[in-house]
PDB file of N, CA and C in Angstrom:
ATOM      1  N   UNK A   1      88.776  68.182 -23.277  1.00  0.00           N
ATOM      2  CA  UNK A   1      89.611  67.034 -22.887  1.00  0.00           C
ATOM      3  C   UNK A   1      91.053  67.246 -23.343  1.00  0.00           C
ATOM      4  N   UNK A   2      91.681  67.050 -22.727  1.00  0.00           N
ATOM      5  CA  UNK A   2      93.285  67.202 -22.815  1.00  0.00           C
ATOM      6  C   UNK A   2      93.886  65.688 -23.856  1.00  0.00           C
ATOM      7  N   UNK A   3      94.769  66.516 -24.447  1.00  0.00           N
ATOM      8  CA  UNK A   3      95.482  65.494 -25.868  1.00  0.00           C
ATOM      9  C   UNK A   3      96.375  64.135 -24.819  1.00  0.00           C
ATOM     10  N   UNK A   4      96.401  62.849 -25.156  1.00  0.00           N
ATOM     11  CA  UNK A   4      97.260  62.482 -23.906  1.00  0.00           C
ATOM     12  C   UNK A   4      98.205  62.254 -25.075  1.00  0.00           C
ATOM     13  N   UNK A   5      99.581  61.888 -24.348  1.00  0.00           N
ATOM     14  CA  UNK A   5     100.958  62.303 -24.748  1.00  0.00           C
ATOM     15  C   UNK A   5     101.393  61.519 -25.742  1.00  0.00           C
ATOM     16  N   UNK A   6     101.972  61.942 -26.871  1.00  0.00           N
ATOM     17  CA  UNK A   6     102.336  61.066 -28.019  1.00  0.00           C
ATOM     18  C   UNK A   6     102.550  59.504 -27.832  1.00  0.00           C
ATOM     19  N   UNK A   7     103.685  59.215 -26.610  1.00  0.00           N
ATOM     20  CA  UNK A   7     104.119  57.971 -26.931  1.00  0.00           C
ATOM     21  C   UNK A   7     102.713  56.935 -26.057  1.00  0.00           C
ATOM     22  N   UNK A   8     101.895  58.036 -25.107  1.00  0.00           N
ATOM     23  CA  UNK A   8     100.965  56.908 -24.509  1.00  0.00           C
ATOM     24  C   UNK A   8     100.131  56.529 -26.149  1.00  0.00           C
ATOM     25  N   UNK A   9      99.854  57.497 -26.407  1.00  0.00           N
ATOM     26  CA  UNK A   9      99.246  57.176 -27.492  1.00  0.00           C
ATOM     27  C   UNK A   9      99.505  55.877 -28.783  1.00  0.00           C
ATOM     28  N   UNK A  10     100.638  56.585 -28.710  1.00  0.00           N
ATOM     29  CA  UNK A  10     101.301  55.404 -29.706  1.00  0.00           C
ATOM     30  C   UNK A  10     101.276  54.302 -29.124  1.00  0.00           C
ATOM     31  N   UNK A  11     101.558  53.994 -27.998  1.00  0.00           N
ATOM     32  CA  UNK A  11     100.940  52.412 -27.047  1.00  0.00           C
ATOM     33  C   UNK A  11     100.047  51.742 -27.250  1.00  0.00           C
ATOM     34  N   UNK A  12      98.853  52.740 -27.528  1.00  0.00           N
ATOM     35  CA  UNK A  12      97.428  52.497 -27.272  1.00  0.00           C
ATOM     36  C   UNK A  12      96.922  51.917 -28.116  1.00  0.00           C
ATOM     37  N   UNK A  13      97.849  52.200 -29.322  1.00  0.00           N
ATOM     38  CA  UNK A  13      97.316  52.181 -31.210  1.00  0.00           C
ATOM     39  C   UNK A  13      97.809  50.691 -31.122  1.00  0.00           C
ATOM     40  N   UNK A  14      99.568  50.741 -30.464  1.00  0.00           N
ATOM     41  CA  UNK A  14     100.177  49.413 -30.694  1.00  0.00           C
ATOM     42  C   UNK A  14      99.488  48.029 -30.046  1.00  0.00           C
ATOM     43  N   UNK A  15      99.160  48.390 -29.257  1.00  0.00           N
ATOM     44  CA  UNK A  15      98.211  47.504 -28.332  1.00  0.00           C
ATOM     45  C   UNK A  15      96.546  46.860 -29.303  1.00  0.00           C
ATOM     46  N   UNK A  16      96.300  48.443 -29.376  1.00  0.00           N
ATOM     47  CA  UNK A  16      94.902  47.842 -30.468  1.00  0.00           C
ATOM     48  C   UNK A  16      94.685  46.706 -31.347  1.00  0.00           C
ATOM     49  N   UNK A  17      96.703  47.120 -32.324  1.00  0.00           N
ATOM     50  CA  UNK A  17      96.309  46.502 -33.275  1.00  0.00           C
ATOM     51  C   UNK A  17      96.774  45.285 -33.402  1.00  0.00           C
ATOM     52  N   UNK A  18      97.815  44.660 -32.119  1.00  0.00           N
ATOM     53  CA  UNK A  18      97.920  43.647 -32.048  1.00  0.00           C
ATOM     54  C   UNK A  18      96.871  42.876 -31.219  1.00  0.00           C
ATOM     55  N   UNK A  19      95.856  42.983 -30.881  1.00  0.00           N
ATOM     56  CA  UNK A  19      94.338  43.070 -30.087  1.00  0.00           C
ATOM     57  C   UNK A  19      93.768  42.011 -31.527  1.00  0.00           C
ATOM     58  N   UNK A  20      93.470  43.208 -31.960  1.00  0.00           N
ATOM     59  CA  UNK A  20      92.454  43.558 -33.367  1.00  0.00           C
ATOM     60  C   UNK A  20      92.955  42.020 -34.586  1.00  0.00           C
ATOM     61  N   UNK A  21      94.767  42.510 -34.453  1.00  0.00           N
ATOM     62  CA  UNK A  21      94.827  41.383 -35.765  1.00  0.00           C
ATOM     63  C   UNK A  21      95.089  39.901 -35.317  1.00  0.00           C
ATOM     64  N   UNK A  22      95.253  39.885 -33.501  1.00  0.00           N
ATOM     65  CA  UNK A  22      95.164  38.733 -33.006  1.00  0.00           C
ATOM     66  C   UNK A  22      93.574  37.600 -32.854  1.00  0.00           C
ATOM     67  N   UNK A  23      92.774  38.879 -32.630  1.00  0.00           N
ATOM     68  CA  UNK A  23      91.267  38.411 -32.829  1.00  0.00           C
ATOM     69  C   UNK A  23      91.088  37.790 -34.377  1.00  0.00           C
ATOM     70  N   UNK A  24      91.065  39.008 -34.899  1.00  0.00           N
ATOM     71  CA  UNK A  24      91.143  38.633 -36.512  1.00  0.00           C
ATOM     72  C   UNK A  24      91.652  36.907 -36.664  1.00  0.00           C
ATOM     73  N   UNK A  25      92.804  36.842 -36.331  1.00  0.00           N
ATOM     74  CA  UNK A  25      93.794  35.323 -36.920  1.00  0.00           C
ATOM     75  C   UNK A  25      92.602  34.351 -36.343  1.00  0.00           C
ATOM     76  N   UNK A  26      92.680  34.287 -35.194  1.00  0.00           N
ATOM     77  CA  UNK A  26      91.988  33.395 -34.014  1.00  0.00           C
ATOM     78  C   UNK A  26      91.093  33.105 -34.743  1.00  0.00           C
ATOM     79  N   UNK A  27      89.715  33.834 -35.096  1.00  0.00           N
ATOM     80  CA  UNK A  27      88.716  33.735 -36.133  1.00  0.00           C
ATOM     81  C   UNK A  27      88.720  33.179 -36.984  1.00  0.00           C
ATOM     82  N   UNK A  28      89.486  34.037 -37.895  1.00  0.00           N
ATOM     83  CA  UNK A  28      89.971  33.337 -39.169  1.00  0.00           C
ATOM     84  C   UNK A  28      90.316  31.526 -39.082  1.00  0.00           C
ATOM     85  N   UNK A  29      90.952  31.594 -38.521  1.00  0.00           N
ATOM     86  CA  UNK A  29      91.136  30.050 -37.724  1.00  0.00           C
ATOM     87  C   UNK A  29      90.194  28.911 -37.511  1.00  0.00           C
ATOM     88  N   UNK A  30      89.742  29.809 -36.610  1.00  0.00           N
ATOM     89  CA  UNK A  30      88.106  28.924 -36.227  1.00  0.00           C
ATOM     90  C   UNK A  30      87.777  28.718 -37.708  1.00  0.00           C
ATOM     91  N   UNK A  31      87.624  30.062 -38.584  1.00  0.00           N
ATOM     92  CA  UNK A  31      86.657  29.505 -39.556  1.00  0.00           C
ATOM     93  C   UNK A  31      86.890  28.496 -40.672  1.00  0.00           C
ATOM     94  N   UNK A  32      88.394  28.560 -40.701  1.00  0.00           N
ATOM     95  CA  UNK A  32      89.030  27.421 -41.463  1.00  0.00           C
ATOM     96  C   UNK A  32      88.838  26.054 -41.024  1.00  0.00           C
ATOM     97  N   UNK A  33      88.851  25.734 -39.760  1.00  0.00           N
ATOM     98  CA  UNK A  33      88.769  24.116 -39.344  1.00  0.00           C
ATOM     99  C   UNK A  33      87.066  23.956 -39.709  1.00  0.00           C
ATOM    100  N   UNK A  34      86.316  24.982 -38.956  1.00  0.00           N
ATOM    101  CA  UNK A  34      84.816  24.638 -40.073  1.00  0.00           C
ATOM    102  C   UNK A  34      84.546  24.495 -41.085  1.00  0.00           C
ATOM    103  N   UNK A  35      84.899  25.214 -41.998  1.00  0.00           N
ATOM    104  CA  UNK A  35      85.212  24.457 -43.247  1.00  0.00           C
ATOM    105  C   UNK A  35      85.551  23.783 -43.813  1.00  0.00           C
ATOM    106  N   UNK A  36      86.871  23.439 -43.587  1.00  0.00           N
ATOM    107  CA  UNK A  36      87.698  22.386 -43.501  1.00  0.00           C
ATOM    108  C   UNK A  36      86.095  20.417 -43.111  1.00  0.00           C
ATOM    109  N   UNK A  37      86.395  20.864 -41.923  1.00  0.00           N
ATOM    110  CA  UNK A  37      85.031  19.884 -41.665  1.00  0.00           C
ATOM    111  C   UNK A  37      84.221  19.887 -42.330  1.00  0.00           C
ATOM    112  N   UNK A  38      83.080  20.663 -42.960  1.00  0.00           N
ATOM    113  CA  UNK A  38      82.374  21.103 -44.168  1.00  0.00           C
ATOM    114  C   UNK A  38      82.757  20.342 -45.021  1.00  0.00           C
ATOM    115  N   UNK A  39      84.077  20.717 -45.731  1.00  0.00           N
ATOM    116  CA  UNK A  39      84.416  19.566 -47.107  1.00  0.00           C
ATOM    117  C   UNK A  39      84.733  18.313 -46.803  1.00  0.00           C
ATOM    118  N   UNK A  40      84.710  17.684 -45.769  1.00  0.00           N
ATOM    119  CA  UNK A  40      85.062  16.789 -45.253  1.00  0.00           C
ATOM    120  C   UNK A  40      83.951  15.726 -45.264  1.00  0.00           C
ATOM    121  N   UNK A  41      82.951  16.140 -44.662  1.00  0.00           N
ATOM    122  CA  UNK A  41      81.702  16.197 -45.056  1.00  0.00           C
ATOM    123  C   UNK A  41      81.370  15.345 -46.016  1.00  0.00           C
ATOM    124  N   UNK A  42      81.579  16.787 -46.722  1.00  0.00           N
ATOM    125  CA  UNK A  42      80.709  16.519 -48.528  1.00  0.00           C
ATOM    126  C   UNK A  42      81.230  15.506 -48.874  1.00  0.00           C
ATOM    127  N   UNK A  43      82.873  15.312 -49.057  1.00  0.00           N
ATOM    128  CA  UNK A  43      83.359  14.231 -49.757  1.00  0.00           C
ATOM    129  C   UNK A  43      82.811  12.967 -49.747  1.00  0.00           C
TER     130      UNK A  43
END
């Protein structure tokens, strides 16, 4: 398989990881208002 070209590459990574740490937040997110509700809860 042939190397593809530095800067596609570098795209690919940049793309990932704003992918990756946008999922991440989103999540993270979600899991805070559940919790959030959780202690809400209890109180």
């Amino acid at each position: 398989m042939a190397k593809p070209p530095r800067s596609e590459f570098r795209l690919f990574w940049t793309v990932y990881t704003f992918v990756f740490v946008r999922f991440s937040l989103s999540f993270f997110l979600l899991h805070l208002t559940k919790l959030d509700s959780i202690f809400r809860e209890v109180r």
